[in-house]
PDB file of N, CA and C in Angstrom:
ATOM      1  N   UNK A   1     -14.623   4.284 -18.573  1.00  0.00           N
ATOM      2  CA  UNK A   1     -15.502   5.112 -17.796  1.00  0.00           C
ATOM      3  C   UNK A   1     -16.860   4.430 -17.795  1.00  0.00           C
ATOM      4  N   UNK A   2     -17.621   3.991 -16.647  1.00  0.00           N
ATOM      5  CA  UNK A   2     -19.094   3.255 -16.147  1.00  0.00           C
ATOM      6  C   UNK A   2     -19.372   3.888 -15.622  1.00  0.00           C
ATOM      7  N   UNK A   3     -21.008   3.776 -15.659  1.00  0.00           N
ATOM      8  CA  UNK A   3     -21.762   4.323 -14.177  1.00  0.00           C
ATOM      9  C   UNK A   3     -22.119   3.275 -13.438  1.00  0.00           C
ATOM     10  N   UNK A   4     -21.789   3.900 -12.607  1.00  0.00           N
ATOM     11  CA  UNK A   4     -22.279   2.890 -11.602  1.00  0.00           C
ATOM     12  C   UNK A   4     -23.031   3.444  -9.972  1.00  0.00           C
ATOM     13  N   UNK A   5     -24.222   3.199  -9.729  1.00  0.00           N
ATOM     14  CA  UNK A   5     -25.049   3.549  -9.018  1.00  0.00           C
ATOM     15  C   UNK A   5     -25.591   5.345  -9.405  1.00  0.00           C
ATOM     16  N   UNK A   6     -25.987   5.554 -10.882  1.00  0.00           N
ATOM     17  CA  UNK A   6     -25.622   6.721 -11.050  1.00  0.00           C
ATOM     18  C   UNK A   6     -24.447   7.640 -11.325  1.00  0.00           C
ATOM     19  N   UNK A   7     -23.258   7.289 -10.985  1.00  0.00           N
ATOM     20  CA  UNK A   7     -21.985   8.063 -10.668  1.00  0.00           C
ATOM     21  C   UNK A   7     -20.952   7.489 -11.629  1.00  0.00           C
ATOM     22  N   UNK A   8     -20.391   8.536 -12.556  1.00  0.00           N
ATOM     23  CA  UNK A   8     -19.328   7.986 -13.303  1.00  0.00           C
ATOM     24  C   UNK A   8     -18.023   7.868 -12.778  1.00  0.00           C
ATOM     25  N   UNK A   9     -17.432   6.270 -12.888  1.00  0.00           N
ATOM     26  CA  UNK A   9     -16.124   6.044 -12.063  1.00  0.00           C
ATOM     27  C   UNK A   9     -15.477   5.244 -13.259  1.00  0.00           C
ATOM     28  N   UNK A  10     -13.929   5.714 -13.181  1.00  0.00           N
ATOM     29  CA  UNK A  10     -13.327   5.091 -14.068  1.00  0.00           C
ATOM     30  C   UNK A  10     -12.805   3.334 -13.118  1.00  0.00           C
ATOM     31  N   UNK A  11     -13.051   2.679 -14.611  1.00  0.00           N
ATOM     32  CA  UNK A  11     -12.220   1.161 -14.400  1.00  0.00           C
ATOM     33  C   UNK A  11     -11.517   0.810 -14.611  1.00  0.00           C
ATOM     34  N   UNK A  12     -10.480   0.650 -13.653  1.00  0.00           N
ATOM     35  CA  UNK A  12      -9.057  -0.326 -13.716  1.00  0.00           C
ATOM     36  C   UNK A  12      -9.586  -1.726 -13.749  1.00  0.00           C
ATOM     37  N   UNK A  13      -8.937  -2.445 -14.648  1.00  0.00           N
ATOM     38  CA  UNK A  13      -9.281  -4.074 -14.796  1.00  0.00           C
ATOM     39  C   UNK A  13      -7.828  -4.385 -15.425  1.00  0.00           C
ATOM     40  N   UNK A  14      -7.511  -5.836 -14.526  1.00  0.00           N
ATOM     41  CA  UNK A  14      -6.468  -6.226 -14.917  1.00  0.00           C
ATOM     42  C   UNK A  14      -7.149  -8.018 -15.812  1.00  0.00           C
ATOM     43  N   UNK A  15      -6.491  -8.028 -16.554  1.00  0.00           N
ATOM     44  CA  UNK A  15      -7.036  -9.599 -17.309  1.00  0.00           C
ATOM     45  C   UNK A  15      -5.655 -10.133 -17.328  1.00  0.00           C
ATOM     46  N   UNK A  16      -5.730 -11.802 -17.576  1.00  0.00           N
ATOM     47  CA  UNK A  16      -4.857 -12.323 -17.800  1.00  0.00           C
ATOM     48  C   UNK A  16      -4.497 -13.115 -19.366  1.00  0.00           C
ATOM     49  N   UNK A  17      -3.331 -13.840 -19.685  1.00  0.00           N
ATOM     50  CA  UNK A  17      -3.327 -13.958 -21.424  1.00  0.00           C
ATOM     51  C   UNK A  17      -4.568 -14.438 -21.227  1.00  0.00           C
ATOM     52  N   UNK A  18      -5.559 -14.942 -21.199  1.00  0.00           N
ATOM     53  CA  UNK A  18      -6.615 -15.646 -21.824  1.00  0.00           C
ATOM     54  C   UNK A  18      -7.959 -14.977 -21.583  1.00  0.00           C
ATOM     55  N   UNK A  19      -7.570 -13.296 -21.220  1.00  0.00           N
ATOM     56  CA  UNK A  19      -8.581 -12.714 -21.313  1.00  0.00           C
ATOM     57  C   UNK A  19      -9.242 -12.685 -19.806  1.00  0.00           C
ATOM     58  N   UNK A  20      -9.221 -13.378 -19.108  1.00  0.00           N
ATOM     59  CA  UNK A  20      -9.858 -13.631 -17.801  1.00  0.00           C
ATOM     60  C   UNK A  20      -9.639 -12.172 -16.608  1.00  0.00           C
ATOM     61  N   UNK A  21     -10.245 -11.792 -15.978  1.00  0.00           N
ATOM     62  CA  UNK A  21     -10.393 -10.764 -15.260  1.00  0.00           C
ATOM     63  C   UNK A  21      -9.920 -11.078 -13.812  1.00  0.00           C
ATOM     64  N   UNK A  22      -8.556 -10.814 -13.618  1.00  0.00           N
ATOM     65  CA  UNK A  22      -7.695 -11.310 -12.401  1.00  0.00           C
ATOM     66  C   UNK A  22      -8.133 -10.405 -11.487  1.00  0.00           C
ATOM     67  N   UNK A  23      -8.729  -9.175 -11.489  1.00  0.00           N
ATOM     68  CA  UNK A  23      -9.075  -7.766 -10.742  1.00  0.00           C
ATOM     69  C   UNK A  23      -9.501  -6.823 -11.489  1.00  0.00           C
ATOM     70  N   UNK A  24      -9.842  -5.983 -10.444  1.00  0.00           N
ATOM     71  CA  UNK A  24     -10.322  -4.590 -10.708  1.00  0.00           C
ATOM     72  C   UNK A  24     -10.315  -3.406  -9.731  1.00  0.00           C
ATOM     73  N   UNK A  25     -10.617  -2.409 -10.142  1.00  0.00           N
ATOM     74  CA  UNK A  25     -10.851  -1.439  -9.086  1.00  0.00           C
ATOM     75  C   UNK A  25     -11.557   0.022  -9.930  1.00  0.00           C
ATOM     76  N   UNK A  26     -12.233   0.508  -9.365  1.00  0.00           N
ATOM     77  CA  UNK A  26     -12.934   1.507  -9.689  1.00  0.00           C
ATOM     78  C   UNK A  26     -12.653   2.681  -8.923  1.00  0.00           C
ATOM     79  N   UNK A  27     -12.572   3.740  -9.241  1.00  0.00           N
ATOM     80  CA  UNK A  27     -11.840   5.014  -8.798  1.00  0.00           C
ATOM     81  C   UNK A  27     -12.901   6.166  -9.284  1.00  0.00           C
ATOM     82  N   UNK A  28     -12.955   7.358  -8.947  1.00  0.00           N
ATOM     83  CA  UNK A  28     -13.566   8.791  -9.064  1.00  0.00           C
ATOM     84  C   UNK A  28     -12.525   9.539 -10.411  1.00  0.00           C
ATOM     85  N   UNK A  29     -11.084   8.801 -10.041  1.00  0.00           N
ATOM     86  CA  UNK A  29     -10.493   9.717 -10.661  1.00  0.00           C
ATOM     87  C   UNK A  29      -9.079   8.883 -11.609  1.00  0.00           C
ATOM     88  N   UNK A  30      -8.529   9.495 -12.115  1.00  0.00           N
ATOM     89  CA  UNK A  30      -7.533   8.685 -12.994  1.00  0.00           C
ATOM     90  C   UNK A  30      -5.793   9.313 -12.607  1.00  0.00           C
ATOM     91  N   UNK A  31      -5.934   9.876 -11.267  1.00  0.00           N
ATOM     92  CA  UNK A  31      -3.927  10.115 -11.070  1.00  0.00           C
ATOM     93  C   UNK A  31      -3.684   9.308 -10.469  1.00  0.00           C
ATOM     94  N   UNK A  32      -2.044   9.146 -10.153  1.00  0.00           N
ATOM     95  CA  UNK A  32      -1.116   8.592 -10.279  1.00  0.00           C
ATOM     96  C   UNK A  32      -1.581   7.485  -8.802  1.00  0.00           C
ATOM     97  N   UNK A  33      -2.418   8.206  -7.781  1.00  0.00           N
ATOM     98  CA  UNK A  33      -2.532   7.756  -6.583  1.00  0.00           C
ATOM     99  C   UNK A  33      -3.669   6.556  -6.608  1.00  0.00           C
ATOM    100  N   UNK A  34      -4.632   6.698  -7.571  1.00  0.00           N
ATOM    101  CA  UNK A  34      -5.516   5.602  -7.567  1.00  0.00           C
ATOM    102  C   UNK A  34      -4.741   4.422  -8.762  1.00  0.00           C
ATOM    103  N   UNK A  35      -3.768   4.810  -9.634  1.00  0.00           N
ATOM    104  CA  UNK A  35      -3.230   3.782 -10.591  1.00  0.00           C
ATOM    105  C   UNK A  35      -2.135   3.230  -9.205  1.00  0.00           C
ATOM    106  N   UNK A  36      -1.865   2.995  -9.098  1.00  0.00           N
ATOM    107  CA  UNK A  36      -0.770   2.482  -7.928  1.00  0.00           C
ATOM    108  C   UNK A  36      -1.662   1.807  -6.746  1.00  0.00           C
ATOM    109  N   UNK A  37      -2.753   2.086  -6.448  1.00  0.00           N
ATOM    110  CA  UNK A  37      -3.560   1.021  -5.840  1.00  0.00           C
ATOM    111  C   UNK A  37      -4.247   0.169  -6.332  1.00  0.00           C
ATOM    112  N   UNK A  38      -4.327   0.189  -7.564  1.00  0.00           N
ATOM    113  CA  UNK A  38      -5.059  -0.503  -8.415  1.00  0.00           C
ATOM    114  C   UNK A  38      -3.982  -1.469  -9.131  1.00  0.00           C
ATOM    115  N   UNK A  39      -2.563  -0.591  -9.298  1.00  0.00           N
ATOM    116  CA  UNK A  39      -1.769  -2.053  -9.638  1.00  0.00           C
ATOM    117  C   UNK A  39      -1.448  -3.152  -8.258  1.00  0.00           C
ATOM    118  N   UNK A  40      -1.038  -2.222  -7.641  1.00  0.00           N
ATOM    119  CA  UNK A  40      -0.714  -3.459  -5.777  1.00  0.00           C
ATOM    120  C   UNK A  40      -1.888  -4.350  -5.559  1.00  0.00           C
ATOM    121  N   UNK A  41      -3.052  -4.033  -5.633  1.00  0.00           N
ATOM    122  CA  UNK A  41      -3.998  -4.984  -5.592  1.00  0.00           C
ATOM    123  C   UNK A  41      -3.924  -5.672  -6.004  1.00  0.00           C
ATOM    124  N   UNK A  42      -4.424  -5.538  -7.830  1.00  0.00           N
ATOM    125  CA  UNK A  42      -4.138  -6.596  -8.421  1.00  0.00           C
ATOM    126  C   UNK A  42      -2.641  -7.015  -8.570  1.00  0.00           C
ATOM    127  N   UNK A  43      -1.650  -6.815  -7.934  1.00  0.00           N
ATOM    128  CA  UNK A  43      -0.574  -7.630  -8.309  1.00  0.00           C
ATOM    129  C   UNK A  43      -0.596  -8.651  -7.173  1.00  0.00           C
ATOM    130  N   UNK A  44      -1.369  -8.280  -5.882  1.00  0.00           N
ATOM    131  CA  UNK A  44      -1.342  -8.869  -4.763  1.00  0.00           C
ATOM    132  C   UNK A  44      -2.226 -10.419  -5.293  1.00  0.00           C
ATOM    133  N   UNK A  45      -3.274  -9.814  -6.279  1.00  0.00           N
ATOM    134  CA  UNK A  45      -4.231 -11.254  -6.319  1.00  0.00           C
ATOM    135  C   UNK A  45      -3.589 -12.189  -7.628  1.00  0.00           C
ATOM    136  N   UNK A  46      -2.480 -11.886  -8.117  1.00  0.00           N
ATOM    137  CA  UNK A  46      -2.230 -12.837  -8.946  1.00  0.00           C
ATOM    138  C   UNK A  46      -1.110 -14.072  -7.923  1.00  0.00           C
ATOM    139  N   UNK A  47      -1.741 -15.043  -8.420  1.00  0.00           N
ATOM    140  CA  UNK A  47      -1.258 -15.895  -6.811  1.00  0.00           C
ATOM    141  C   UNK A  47      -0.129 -17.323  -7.482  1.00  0.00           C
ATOM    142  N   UNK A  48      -0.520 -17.091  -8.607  1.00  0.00           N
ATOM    143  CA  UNK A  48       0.304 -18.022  -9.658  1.00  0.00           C
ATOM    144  C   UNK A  48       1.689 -17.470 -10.151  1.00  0.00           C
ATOM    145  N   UNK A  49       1.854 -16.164 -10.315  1.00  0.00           N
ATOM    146  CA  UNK A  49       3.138 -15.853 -10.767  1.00  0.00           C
ATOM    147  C   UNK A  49       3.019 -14.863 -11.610  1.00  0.00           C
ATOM    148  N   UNK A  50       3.759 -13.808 -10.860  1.00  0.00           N
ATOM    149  CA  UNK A  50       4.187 -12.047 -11.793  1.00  0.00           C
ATOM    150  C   UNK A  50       3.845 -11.862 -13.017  1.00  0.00           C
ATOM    151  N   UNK A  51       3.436 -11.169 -13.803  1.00  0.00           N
ATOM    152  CA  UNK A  51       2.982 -10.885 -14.903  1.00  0.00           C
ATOM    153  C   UNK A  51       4.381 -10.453 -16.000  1.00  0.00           C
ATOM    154  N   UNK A  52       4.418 -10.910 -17.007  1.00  0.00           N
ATOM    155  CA  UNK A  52       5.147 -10.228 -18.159  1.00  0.00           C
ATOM    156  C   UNK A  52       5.179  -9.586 -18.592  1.00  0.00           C
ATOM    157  N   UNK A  53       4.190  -9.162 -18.823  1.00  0.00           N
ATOM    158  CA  UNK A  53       3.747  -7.862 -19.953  1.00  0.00           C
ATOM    159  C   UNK A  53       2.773  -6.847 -19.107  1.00  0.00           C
ATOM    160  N   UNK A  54       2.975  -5.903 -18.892  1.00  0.00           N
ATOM    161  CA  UNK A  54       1.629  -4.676 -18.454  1.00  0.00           C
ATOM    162  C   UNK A  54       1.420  -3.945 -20.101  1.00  0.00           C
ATOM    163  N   UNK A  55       0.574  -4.024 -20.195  1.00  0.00           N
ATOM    164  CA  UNK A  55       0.217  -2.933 -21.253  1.00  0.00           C
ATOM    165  C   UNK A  55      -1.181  -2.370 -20.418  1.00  0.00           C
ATOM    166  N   UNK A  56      -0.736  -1.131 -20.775  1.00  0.00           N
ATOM    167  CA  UNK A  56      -1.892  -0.161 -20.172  1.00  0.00           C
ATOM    168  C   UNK A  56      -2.506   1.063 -21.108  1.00  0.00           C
ATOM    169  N   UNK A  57      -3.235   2.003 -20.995  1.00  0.00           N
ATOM    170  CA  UNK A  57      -3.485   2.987 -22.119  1.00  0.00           C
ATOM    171  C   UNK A  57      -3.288   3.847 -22.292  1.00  0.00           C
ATOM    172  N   UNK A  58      -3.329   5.128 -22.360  1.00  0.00           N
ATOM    173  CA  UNK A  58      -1.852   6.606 -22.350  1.00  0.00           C
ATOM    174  C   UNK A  58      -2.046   7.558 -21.381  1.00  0.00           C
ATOM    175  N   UNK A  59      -2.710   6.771 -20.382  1.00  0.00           N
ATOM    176  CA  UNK A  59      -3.396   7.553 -18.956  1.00  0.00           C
ATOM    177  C   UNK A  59      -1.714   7.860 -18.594  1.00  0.00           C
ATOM    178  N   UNK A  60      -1.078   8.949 -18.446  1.00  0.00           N
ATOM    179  CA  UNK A  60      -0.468   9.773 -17.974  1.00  0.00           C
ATOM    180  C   UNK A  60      -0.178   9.565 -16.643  1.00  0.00           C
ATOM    181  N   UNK A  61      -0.640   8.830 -15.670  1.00  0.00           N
ATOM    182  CA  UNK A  61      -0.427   8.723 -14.397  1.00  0.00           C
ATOM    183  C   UNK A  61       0.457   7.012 -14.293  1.00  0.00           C
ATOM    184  N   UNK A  62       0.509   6.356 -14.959  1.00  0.00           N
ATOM    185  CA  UNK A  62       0.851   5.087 -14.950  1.00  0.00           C
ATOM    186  C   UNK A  62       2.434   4.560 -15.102  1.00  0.00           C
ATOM    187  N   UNK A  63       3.098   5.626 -15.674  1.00  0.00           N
ATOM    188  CA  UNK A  63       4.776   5.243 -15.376  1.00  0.00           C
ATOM    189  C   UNK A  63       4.969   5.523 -14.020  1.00  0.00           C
ATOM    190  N   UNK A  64       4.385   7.071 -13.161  1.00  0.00           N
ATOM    191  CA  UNK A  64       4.784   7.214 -12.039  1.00  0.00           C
ATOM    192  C   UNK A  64       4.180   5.974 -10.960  1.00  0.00           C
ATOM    193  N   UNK A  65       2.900   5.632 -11.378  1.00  0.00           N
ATOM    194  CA  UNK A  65       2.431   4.585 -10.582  1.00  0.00           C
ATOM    195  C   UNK A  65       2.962   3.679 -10.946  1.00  0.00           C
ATOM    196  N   UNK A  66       3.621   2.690 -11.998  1.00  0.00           N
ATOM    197  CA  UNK A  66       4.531   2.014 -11.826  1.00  0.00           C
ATOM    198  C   UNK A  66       6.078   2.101 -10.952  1.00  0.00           C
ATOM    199  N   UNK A  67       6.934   3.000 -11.405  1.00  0.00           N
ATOM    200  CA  UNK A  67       7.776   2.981 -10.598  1.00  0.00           C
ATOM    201  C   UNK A  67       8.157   3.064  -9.192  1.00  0.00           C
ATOM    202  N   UNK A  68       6.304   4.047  -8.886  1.00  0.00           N
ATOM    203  CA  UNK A  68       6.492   3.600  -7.170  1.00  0.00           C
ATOM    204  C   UNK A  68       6.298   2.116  -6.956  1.00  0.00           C
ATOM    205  N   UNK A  69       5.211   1.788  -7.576  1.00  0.00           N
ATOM    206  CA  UNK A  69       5.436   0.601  -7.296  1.00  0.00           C
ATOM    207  C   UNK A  69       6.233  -0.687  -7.373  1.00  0.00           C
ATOM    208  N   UNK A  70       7.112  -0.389  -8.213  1.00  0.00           N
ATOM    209  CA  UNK A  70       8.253  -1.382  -8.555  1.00  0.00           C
ATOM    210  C   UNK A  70       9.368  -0.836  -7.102  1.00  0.00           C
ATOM    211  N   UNK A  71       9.352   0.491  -6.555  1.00  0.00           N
ATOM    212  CA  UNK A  71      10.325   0.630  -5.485  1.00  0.00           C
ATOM    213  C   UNK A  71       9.665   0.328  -4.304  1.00  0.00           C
ATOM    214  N   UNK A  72       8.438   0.017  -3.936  1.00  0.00           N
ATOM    215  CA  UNK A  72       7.382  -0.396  -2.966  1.00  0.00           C
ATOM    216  C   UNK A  72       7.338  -1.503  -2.563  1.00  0.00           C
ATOM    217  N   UNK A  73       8.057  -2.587  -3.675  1.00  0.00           N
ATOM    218  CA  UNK A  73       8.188  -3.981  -3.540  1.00  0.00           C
ATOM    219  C   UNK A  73       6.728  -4.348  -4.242  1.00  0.00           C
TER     220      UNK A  73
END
């Protein structure tokens, strides 16, 4: 959770093994509908090759936003 311009928005950030910040996205809110744009994005900008591992944190919205997105292509 940041402020930013005044306004608290939560941050999605995706890093890669070496720590590096492949994306992001900033949202108002934390369901299932902003985690699922925030993974397609960043899955869109990794340009080298699919990720192995997601670890994410116990945000409650993130299996459903995974599995759409794994049936989304």
């Amino acid at each position: 959770y940041i402020k930013v311009k005044g306004k608290w928005m939560y941050l999605y950030r995706a890093v890669d093994s070496e720590g590096n910040t492949v994306d992001f996205y900033l949202s108002k809110n934390r369901k299932a509908k902003s985690a699922k744009r925030f993974f397609k994005k960043a899955l869109a900008s990794c340009h080298t090759s699919k990720p192995r591992v997601l670890t994410v944190d116990k945000n409650p919205a993130y299996p459903k936003a995974v599995k759409q997105s794994q049936k989304s292509g």
